[in-house]
Protein backbone atom coordinates (compact mmCIF):
# COMPACT_ATOMS: atom_id res chain seq x y z
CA UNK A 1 -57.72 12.75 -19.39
CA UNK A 2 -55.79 9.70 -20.20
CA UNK A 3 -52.21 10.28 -21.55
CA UNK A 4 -52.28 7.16 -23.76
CA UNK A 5 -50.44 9.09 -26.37
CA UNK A 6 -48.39 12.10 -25.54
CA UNK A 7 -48.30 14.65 -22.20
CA UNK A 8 -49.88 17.23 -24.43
CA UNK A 9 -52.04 15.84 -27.64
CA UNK A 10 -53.54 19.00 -29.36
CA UNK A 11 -56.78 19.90 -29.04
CA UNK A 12 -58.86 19.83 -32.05
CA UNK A 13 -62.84 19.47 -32.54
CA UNK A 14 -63.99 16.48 -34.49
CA UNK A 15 -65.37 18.11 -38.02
CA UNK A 16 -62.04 20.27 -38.22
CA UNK A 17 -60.18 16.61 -37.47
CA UNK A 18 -62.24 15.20 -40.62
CA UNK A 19 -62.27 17.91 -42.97
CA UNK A 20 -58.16 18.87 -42.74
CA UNK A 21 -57.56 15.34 -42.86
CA UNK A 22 -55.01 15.28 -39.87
CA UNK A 23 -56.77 11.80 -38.83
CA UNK A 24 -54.38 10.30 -41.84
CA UNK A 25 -51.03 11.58 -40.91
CA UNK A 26 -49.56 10.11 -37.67
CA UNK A 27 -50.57 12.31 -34.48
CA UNK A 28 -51.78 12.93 -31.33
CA UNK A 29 -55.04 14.38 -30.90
CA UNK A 30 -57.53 15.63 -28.20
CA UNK A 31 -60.88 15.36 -29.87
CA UNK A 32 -63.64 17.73 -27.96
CA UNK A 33 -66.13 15.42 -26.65
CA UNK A 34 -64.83 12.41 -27.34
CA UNK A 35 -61.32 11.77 -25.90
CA UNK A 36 -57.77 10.98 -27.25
CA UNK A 37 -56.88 9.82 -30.83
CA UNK A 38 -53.78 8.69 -31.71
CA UNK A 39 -52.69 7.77 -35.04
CA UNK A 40 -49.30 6.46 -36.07
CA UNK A 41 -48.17 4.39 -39.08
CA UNK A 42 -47.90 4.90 -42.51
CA UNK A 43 -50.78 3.24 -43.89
CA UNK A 44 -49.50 1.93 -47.26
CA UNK A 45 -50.52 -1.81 -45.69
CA UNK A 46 -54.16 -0.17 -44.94
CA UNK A 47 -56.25 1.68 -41.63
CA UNK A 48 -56.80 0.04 -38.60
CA UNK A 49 -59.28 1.85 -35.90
CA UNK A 50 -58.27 -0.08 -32.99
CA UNK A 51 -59.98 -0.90 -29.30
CA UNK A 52 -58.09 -1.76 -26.06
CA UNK A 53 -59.63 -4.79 -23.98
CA UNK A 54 -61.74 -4.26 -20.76
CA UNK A 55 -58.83 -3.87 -18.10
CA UNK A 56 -56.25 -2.05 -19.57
CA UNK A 57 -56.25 0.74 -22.23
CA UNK A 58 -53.92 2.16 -25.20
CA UNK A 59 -51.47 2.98 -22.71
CA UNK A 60 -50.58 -1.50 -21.64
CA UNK A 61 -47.56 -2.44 -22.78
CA UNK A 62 -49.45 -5.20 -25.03
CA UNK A 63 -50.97 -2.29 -26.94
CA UNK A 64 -48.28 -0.34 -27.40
CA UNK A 65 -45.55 -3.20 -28.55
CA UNK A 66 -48.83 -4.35 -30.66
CA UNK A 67 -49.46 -0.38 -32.38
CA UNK A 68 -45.51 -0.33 -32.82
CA UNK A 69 -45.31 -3.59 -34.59
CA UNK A 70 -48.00 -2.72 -36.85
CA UNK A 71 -46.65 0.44 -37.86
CA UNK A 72 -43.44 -1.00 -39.02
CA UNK A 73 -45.88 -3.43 -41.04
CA UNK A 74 -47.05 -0.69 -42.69
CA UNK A 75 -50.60 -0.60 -40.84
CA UNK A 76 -51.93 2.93 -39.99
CA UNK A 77 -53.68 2.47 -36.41
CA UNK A 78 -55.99 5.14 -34.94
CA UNK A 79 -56.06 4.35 -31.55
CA UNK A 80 -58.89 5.37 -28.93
CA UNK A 81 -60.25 4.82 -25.45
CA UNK A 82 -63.40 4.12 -24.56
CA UNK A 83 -65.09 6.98 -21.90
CA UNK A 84 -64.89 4.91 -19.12
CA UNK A 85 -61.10 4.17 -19.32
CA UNK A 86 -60.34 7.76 -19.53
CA UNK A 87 -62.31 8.08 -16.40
CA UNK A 88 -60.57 5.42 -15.09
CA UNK A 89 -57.23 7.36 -15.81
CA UNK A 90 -58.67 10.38 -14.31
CA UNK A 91 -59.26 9.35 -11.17
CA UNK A 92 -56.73 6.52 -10.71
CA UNK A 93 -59.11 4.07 -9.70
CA UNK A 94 -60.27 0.78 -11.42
CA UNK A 95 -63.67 1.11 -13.30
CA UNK A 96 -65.77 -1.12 -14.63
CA UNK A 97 -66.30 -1.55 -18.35
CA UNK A 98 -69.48 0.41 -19.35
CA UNK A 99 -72.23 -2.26 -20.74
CA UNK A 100 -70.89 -3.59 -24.33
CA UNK A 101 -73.45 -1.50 -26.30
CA UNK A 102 -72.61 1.58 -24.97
CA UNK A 103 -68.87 0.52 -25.99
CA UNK A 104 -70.45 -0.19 -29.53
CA UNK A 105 -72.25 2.85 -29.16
CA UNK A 106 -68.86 5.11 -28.85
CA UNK A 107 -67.31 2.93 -31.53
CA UNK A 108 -69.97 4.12 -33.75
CA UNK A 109 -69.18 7.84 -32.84
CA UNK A 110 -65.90 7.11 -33.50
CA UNK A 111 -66.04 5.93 -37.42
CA UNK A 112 -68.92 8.79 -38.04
CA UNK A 113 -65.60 11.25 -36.78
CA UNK A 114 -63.28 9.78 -38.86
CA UNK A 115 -64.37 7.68 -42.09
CA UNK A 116 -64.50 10.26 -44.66
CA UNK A 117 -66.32 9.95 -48.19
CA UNK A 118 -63.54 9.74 -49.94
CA UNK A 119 -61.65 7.14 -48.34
CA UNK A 120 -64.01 4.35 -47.01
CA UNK A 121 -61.63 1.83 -46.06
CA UNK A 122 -60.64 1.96 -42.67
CA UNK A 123 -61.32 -1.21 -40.67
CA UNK A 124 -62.43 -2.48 -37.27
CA UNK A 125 -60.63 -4.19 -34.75
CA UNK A 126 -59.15 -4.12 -31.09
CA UNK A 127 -58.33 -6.14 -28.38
CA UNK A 128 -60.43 -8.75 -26.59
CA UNK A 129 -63.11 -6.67 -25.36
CA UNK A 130 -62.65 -3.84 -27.78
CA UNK A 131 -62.70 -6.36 -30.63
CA UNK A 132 -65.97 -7.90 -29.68
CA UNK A 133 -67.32 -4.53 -29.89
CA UNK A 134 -66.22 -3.83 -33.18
CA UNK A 135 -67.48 -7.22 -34.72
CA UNK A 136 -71.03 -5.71 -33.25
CA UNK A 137 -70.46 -2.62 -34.93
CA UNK A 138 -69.48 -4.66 -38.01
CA UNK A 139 -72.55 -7.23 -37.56
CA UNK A 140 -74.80 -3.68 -37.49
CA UNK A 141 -73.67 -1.03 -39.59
CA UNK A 142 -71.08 -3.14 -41.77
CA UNK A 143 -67.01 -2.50 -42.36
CA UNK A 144 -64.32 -2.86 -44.46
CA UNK A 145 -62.90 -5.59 -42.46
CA UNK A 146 -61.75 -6.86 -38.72
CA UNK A 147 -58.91 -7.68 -37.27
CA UNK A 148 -59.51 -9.34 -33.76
CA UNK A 149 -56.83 -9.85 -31.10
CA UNK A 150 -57.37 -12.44 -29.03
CA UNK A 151 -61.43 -12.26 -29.38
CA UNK A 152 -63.03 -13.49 -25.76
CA UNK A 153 -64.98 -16.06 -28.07
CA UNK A 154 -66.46 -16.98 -24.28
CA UNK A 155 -65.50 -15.92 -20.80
CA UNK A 156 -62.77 -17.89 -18.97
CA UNK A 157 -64.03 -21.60 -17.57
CA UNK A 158 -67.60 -20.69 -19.26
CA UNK A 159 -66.58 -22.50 -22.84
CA UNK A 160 -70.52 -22.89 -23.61
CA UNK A 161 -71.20 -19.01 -22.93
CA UNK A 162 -70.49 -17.95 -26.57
CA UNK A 163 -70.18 -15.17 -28.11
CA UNK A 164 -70.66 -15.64 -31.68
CA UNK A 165 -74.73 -15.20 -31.74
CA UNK A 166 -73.83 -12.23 -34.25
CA UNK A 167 -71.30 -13.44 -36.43
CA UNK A 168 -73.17 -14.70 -39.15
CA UNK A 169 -74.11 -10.85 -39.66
CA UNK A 170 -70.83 -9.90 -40.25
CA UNK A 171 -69.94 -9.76 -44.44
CA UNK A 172 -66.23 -8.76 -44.48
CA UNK A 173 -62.85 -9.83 -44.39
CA UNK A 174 -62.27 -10.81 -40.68
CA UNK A 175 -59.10 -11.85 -38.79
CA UNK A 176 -58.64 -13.37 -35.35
CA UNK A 177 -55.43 -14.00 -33.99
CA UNK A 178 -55.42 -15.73 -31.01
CA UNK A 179 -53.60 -17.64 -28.86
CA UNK A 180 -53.63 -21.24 -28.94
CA UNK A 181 -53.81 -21.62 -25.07
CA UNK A 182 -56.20 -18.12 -24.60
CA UNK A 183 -58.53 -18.94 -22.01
CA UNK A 184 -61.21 -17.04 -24.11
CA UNK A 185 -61.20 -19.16 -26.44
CA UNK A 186 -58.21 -21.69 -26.56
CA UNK A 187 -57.44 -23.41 -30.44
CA UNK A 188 -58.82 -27.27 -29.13
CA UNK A 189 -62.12 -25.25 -28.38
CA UNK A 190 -62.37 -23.16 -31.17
CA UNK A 191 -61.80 -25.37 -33.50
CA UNK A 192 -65.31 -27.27 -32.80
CA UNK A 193 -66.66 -23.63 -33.87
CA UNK A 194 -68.26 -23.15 -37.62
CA UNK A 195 -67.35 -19.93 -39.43
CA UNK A 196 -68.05 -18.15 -42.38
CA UNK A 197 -65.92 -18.45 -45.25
CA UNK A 198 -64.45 -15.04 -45.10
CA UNK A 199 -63.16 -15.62 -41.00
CA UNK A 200 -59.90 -16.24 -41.03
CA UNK A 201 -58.09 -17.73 -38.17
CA UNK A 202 -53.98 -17.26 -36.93
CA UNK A 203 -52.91 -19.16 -34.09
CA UNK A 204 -49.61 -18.05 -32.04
CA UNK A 205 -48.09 -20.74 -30.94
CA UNK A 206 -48.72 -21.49 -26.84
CA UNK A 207 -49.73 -17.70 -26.51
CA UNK A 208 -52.11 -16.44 -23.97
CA UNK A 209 -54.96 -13.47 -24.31
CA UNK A 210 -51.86 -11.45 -24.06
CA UNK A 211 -49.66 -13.53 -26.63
CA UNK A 212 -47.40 -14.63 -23.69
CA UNK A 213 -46.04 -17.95 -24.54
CA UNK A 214 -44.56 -19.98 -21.61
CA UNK A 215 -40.60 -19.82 -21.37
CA UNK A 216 -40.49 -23.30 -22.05
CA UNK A 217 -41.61 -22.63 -25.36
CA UNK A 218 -38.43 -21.07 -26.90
CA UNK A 219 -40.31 -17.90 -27.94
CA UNK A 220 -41.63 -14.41 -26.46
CA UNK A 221 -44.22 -12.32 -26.40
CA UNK A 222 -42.41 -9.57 -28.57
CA UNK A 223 -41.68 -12.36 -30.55
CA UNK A 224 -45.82 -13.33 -31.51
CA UNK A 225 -46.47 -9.62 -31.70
CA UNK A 226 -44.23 -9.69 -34.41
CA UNK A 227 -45.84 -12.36 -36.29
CA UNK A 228 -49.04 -11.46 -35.34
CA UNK A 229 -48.57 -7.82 -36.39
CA UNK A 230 -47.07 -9.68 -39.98
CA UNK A 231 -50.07 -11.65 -40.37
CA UNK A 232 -52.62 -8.68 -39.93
CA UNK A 233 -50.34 -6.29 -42.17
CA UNK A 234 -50.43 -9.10 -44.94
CA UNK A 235 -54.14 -9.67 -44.70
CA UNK A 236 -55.36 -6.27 -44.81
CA UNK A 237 -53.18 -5.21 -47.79
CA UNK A 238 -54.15 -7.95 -49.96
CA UNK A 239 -58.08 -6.91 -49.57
CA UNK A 240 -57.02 -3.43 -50.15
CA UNK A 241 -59.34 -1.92 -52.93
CA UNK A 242 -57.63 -0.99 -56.08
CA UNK A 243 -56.48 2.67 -55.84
């Protein structure tokens, strides 16, 4: 099982998760027949249920810096790996990404676990590949909002192989922060793109899909977490619902 989160996360089945509400306080979980939850982060800024990308999961450095930076924002993240990453972990071998609507599939098991009736605002998000999954889920059964990290708008040198055929299903408040030189999706290409009027684009400055910037650009990766963390704590909390 993948140690994304701690040597020893706590066993715990997924209606006993729900109905003690130990999904909103930060903690490491080991949900039976699922796979590992973390949660960290206050949460006063709002929920995030986050994604890793296709090639590396909660455990990358990216995702880590990227879950610490949006605690100290004040974003809650509930972070999870997809079945065929913890396989992957397992057996210390590289896997292939299971077919995106499986991945949509488990995302979907995922929010039935831990949305609860009383508190119906956690959103949707991830990284790359995890994020285009969740703007499926989003496009399907509807969210609160999305935050995408570097969204693979198209895969690399394939600019006319979009991804956006299900976008204008999507109703709420969505964020993509990119960077301007990602080669899913770079700022001069995306900028030809038509959204709807609740997408809101960030660019970081010469980032990559990672949010690397080139040295010659004065600034560091750590450094566009930051801002990109700031920018998703900031949007989230001002479409918070009134307590």
């Amino acid at each position: 099982m993948s140690n994304f989160a701690r040597l020893d996360p706590v066993s715990i089945g997924p209606h006993q998760l729900r109905e003690q509400g130990l999904d909103r306080e930060p903690g490491d979980w080991l949900v039976e027949g699922v796979g590992p939850l973390e949660v960290r982060g206050s949460g006063t800024a709002g929920r995030l249920l986050i994604a890793h990308g296709a090639g590396a999961g909660q455990h990358s450095p990216y995702m880590r810096q990227l879950r610490d930076a949006l605690a100290g924002q004040g974003v809650q993240t509930l972070a999870i790996e997809f079945g065929y990453m913890q396989r992957m972990q397992r057996e210390g071998r590289r896997i292939p990404p299971s077919r995106i609507d499986r991945l949509v599939e488990e995302l979907s098991r995922w929010c039935d676990i831990l949305t609860q009736p009383q508190g119906g605002t956690l959103w949707l998000g991830g990284k790359s590949m995890g994020g285009r999954a969740a703007s499926l889920l989003a496009a399907r059964d509807q969210a609160a909002g999305l935050v995408l990290c570097g969204y693979p708008f198209h895969p690399p040198s394939k600019p006319d192989s979009l991804r956006l055929a299900h976008w204008p299903l999507i109703d709420c408040p969505t964020l993509v922060v990119q960077g301007t030189r990602d080669p899913f999706g770079t700022q001069e290409e995306v900028s030809h793109y038509e959204f709807a009027a609740q997408v809101h684009l960030h660019w970081l400055e010469d980032g990559d899909h990672d949010w690397k910037p080139r040295q010659r650009s004065g600034r560091t990766q750590a450094e566009l977490i930051e801002e990109g963390a700031a920018v998703i704590a900031t949007f989230m909390q001002a479409r918070r619902p009134p307590e």
